[in-house]
PDB file of N, CA and C in Angstrom:
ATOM      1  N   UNK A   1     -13.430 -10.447   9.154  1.00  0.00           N
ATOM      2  CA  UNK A   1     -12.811  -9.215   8.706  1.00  0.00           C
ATOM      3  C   UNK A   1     -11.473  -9.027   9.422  1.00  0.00           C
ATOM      4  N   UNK A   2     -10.427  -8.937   8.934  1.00  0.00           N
ATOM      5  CA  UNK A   2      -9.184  -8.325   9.084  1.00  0.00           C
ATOM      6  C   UNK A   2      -9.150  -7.432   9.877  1.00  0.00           C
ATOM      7  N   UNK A   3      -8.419  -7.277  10.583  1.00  0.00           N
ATOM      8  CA  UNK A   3      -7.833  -5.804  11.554  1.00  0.00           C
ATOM      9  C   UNK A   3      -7.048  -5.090  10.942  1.00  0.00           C
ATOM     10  N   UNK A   4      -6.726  -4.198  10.525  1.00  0.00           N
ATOM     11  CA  UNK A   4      -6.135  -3.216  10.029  1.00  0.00           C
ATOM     12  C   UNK A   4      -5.486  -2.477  10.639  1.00  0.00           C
ATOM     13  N   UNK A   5      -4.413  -2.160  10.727  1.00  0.00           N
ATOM     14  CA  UNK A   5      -3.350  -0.572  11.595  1.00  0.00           C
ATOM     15  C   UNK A   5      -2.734   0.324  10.612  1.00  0.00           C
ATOM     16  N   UNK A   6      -3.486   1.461  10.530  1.00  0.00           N
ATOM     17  CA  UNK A   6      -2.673   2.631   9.968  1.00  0.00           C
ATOM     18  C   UNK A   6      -1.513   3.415  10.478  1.00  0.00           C
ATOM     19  N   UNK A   7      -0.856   3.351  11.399  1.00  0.00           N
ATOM     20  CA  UNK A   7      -0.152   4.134  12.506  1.00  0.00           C
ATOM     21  C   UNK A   7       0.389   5.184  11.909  1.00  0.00           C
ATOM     22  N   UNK A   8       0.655   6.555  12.660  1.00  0.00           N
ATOM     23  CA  UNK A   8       0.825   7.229  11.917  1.00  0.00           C
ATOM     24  C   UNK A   8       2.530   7.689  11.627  1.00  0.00           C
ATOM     25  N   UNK A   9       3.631   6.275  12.629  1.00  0.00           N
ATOM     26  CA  UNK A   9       5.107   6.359  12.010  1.00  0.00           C
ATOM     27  C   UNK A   9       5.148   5.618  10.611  1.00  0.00           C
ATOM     28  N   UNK A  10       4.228   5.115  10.033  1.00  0.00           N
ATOM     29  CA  UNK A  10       4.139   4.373   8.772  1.00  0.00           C
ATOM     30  C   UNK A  10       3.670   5.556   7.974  1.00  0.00           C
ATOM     31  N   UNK A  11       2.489   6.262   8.271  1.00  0.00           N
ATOM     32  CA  UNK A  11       2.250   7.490   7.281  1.00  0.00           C
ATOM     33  C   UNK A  11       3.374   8.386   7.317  1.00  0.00           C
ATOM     34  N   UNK A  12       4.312   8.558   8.564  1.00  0.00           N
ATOM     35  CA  UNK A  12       5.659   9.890   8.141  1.00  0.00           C
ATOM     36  C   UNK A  12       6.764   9.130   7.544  1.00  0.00           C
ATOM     37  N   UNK A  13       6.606   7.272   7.401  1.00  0.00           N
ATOM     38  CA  UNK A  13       7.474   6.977   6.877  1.00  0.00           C
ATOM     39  C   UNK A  13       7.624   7.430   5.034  1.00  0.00           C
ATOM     40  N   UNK A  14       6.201   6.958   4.774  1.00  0.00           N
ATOM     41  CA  UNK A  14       5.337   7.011   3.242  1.00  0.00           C
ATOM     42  C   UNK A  14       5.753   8.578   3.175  1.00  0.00           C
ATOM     43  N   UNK A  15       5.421   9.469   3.577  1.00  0.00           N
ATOM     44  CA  UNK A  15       5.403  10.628   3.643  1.00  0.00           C
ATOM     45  C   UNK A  15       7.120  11.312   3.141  1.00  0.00           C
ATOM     46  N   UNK A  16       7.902  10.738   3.862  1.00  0.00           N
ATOM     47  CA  UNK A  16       9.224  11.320   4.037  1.00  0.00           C
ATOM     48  C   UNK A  16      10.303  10.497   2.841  1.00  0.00           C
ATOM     49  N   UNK A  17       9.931   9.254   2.742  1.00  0.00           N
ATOM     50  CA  UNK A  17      10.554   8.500   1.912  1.00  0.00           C
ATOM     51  C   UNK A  17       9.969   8.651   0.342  1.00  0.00           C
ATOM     52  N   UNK A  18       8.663   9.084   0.414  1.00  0.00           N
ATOM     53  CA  UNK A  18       8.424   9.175  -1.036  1.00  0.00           C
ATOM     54  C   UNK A  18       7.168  10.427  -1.246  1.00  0.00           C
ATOM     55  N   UNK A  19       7.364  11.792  -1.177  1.00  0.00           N
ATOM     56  CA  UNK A  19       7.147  12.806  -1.468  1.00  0.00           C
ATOM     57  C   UNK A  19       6.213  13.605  -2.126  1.00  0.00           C
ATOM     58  N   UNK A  20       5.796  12.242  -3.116  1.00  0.00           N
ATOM     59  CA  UNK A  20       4.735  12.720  -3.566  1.00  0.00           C
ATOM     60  C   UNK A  20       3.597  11.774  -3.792  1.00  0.00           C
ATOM     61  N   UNK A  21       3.671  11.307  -2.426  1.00  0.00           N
ATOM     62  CA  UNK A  21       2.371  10.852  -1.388  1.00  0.00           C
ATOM     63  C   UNK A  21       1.466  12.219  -0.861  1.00  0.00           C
ATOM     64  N   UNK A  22       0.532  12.112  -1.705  1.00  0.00           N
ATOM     65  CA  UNK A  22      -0.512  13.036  -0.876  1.00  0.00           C
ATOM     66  C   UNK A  22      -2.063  12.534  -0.440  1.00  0.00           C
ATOM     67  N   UNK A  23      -2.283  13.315   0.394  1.00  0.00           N
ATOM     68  CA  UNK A  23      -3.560  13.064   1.342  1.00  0.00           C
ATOM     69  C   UNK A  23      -4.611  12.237   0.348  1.00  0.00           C
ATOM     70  N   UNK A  24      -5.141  12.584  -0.937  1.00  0.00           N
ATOM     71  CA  UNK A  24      -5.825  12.153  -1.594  1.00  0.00           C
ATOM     72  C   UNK A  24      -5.627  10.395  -2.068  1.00  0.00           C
ATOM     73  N   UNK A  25      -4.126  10.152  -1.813  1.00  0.00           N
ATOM     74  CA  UNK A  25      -3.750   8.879  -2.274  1.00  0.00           C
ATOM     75  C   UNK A  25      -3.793   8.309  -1.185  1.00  0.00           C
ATOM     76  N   UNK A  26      -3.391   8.618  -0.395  1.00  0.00           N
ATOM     77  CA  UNK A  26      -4.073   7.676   1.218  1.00  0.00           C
ATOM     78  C   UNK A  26      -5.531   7.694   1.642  1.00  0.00           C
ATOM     79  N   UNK A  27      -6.368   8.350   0.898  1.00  0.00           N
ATOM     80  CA  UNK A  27      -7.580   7.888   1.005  1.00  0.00           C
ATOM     81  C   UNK A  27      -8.213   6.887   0.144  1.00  0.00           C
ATOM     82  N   UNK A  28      -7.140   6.699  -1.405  1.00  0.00           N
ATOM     83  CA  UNK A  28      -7.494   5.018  -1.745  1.00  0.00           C
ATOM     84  C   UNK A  28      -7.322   3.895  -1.219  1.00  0.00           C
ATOM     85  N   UNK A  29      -6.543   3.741  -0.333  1.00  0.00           N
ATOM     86  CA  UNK A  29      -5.760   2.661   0.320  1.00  0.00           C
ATOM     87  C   UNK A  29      -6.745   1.951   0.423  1.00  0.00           C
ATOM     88  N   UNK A  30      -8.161   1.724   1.166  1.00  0.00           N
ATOM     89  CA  UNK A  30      -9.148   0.868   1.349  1.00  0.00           C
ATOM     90  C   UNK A  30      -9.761   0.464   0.063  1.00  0.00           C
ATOM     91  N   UNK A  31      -9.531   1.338  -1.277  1.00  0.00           N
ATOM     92  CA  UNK A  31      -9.985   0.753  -2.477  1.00  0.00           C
ATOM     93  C   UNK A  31      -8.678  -0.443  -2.855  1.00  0.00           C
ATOM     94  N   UNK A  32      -7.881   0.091  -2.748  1.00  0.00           N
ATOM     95  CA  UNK A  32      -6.634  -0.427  -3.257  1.00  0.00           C
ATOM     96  C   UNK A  32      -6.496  -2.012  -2.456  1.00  0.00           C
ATOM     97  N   UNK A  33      -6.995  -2.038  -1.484  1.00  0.00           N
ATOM     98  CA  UNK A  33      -6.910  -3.226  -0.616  1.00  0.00           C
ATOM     99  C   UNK A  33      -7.930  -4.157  -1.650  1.00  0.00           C
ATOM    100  N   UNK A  34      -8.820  -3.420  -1.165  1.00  0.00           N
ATOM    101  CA  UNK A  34     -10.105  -4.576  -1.623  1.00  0.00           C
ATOM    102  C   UNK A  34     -10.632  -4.628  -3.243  1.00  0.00           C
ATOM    103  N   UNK A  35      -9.581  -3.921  -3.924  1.00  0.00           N
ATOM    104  CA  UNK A  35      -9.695  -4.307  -5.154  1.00  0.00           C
ATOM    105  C   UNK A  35      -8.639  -4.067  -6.062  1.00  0.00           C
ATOM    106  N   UNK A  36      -7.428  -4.692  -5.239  1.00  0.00           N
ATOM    107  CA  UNK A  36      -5.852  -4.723  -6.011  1.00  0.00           C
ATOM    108  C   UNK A  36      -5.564  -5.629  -7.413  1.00  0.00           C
ATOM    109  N   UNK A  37      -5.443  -5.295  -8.453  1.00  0.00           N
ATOM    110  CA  UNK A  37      -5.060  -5.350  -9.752  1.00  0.00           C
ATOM    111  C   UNK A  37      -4.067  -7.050  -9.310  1.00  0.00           C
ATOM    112  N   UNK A  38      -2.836  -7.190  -8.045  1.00  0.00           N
ATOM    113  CA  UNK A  38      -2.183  -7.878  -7.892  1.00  0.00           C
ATOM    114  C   UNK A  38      -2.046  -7.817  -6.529  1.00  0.00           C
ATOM    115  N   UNK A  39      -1.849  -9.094  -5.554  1.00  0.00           N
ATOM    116  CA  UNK A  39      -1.535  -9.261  -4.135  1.00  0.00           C
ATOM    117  C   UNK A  39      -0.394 -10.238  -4.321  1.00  0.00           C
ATOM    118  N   UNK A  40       1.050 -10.194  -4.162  1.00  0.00           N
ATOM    119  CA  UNK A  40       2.094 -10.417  -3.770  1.00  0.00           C
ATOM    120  C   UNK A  40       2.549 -10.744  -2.532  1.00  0.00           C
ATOM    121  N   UNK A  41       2.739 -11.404  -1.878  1.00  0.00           N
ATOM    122  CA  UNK A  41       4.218 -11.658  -1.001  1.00  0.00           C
ATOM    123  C   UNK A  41       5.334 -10.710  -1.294  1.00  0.00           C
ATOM    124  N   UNK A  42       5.345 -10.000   0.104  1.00  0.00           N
ATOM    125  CA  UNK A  42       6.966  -9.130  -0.139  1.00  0.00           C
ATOM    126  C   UNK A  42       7.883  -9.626  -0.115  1.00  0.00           C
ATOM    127  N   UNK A  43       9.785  -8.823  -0.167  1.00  0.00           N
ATOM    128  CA  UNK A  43      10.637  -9.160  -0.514  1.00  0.00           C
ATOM    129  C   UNK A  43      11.029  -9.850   1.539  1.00  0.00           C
ATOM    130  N   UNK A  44      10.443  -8.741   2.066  1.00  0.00           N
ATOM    131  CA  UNK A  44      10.759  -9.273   3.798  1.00  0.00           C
ATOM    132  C   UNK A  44       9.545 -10.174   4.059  1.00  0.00           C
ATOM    133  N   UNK A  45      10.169 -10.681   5.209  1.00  0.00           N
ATOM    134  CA  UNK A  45       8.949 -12.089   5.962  1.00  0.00           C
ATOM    135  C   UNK A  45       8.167 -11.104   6.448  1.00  0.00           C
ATOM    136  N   UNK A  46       6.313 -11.964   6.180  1.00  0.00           N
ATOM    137  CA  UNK A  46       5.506 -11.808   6.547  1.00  0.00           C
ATOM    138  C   UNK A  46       4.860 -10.349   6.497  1.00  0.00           C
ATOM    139  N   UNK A  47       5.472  -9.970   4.883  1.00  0.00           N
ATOM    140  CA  UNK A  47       4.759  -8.509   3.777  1.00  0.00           C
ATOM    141  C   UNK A  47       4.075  -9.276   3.231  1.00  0.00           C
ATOM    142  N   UNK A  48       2.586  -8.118   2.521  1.00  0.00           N
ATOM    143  CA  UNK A  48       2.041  -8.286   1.586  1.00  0.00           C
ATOM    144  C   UNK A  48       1.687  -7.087   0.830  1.00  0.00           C
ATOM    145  N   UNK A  49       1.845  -6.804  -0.280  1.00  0.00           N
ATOM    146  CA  UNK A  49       1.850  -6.190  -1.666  1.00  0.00           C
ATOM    147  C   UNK A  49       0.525  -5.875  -2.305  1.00  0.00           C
ATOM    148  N   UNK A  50      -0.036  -4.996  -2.226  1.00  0.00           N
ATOM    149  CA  UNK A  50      -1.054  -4.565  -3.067  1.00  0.00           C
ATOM    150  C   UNK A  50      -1.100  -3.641  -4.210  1.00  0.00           C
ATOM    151  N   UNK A  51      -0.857  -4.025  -5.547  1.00  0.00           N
ATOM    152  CA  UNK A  51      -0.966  -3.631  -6.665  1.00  0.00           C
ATOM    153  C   UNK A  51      -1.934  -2.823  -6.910  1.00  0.00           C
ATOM    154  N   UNK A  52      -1.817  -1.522  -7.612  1.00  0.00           N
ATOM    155  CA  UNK A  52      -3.061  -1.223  -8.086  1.00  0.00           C
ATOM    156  C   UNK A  52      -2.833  -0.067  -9.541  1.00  0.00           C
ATOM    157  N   UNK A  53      -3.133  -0.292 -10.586  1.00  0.00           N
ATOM    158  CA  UNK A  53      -3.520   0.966 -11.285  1.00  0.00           C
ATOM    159  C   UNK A  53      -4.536   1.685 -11.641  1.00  0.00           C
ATOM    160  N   UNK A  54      -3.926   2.975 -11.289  1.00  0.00           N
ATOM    161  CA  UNK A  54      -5.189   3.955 -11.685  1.00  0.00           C
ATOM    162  C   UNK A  54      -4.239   4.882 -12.678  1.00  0.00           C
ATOM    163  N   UNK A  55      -4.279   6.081 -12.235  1.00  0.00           N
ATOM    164  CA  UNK A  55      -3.833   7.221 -12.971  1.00  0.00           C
ATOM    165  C   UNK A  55      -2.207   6.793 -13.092  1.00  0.00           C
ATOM    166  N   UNK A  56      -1.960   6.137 -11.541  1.00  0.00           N
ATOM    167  CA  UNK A  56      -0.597   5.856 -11.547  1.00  0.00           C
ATOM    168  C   UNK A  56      -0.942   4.411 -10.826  1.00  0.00           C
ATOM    169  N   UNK A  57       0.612   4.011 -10.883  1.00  0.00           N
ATOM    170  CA  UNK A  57       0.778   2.651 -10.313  1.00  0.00           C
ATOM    171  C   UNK A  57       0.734   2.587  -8.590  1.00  0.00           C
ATOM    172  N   UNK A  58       0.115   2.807  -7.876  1.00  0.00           N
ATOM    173  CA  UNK A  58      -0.191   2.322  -6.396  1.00  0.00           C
ATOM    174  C   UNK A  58       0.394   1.111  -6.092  1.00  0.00           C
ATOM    175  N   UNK A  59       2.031   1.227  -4.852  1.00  0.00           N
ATOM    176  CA  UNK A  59       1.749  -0.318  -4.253  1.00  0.00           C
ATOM    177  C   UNK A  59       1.789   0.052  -2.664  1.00  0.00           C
ATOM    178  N   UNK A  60       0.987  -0.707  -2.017  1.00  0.00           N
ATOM    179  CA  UNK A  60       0.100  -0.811  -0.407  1.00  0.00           C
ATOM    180  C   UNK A  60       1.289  -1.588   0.550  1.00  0.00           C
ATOM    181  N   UNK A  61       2.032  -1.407   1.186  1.00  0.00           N
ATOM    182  CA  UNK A  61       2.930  -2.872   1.678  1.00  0.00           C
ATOM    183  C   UNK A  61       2.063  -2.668   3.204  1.00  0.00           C
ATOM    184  N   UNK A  62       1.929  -4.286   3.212  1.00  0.00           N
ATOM    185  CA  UNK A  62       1.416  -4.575   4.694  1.00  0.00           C
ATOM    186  C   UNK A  62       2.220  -5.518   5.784  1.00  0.00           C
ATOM    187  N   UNK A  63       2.364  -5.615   6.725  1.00  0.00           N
ATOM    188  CA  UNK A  63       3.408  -6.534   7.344  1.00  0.00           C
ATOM    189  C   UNK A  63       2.367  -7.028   8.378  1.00  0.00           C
ATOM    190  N   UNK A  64       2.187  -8.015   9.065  1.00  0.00           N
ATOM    191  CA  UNK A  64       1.393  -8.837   9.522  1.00  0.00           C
ATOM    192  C   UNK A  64       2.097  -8.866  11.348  1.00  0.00           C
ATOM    193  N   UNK A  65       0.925  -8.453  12.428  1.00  0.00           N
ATOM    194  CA  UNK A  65       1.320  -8.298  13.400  1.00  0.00           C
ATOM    195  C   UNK A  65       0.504  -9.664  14.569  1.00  0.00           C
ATOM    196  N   UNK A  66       0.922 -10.329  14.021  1.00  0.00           N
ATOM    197  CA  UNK A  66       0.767 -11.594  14.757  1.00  0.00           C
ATOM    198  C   UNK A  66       0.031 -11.645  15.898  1.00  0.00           C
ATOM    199  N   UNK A  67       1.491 -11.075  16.546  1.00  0.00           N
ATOM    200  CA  UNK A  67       1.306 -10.921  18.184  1.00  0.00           C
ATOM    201  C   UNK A  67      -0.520 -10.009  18.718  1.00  0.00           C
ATOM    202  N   UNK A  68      -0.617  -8.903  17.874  1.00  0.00           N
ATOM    203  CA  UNK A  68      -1.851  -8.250  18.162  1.00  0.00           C
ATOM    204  C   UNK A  68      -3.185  -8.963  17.007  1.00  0.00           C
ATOM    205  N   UNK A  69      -2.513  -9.394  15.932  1.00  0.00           N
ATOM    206  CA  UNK A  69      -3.440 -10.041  15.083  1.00  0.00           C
ATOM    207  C   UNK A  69      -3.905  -9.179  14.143  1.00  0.00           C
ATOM    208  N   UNK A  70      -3.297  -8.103  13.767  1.00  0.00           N
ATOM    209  CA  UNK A  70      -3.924  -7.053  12.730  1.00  0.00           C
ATOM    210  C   UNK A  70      -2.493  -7.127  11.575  1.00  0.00           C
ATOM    211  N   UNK A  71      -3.136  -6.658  10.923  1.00  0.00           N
ATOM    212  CA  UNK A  71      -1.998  -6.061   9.527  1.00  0.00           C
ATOM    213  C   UNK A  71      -1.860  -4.664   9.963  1.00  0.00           C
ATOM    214  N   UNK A  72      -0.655  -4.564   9.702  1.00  0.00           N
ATOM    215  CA  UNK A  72      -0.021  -2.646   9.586  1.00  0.00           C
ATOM    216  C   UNK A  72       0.399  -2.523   8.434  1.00  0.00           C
ATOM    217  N   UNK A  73       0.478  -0.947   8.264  1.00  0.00           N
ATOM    218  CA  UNK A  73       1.066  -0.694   7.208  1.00  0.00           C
ATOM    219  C   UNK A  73       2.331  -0.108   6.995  1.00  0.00           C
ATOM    220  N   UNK A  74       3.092  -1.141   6.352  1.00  0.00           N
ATOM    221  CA  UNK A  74       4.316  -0.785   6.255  1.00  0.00           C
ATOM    222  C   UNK A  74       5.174   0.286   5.384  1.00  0.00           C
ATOM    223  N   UNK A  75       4.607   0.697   4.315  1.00  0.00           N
ATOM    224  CA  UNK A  75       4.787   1.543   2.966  1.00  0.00           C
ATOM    225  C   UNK A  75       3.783   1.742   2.010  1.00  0.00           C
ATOM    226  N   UNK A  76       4.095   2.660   1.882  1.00  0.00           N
ATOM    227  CA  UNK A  76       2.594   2.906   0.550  1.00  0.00           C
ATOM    228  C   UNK A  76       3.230   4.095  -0.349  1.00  0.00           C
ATOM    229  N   UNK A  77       3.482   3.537  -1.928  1.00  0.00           N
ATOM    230  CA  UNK A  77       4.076   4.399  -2.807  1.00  0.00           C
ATOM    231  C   UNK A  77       3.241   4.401  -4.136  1.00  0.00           C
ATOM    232  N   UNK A  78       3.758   5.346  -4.706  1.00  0.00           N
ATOM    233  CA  UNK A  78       3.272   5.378  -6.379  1.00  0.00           C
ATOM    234  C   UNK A  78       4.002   5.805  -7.274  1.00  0.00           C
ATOM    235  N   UNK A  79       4.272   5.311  -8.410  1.00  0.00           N
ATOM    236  CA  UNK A  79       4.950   5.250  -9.741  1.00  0.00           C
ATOM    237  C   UNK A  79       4.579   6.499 -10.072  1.00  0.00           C
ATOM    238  N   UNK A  80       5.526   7.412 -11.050  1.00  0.00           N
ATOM    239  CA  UNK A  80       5.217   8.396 -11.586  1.00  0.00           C
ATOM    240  C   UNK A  80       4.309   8.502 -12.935  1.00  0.00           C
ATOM    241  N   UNK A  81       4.073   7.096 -13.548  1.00  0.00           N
ATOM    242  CA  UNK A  81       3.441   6.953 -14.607  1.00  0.00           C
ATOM    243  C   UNK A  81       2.795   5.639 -14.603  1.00  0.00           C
ATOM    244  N   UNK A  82       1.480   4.989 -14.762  1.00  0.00           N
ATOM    245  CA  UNK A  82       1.356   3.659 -15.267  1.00  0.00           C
ATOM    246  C   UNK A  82       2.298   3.045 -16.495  1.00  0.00           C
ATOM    247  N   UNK A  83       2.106   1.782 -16.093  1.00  0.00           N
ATOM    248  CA  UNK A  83       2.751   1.389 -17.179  1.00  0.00           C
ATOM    249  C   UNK A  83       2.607   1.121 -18.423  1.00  0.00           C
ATOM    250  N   UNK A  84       2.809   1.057 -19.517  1.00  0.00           N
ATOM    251  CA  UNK A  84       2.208   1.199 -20.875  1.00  0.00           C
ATOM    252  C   UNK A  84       1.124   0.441 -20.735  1.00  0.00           C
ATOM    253  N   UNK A  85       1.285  -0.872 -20.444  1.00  0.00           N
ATOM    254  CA  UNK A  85       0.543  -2.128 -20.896  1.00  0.00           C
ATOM    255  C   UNK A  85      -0.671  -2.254 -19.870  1.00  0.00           C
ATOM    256  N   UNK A  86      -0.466  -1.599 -19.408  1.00  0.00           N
ATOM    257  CA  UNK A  86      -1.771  -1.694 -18.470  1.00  0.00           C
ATOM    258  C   UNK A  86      -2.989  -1.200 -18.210  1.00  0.00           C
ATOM    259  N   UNK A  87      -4.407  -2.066 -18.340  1.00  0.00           N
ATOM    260  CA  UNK A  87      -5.679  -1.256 -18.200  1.00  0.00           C
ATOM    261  C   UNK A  87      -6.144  -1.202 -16.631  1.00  0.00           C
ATOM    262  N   UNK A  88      -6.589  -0.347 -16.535  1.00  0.00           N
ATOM    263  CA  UNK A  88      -7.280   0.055 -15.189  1.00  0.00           C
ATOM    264  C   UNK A  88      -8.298  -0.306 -15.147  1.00  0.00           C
TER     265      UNK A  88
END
């Protein structure tokens, strides 16, 4: 099992950068992990991308902490709409 870090300058980042992050959507995050629609490679070294649709489009960014051996979380946003083509 994975180590995981939520910290909470990553939640005021999510928080401040994208607004309409609320409490209820950070309590999918552990669904969203373990049952992402898509897992990606991010655009920076050593991200990973968790896809997800539900009501809206969920993506999870994780960045990989080597040195301690856990994943953190780097961003966590959501689309204002799914996308047409997509089933949940």
């Amino acid at each position: 099992m994975e180590k995981r870090q939520l910290g909470i300058s990553a939640i005021k980042h999510s928080r401040k950068k994208h607004p309409n992050m609320t409490e209820a959507d950070f309590c999918l995050i552990p669904m969203i992990i373990a049952c992402a629609d898509e897992i990606t490679l991010g655009k920076y070294p050593e991200t990973v991308v968790y896809r997800k649709v539900l009501e809206k489009e969920y993506y999870y960014v994780e960045c990989t902490r080597t040195g301690r051996k856990r994943l953190a979380m780097k961003t966590f946003y959501k689309t204002r709409t799914a996308p047409e083509d997509a089933v949940p």
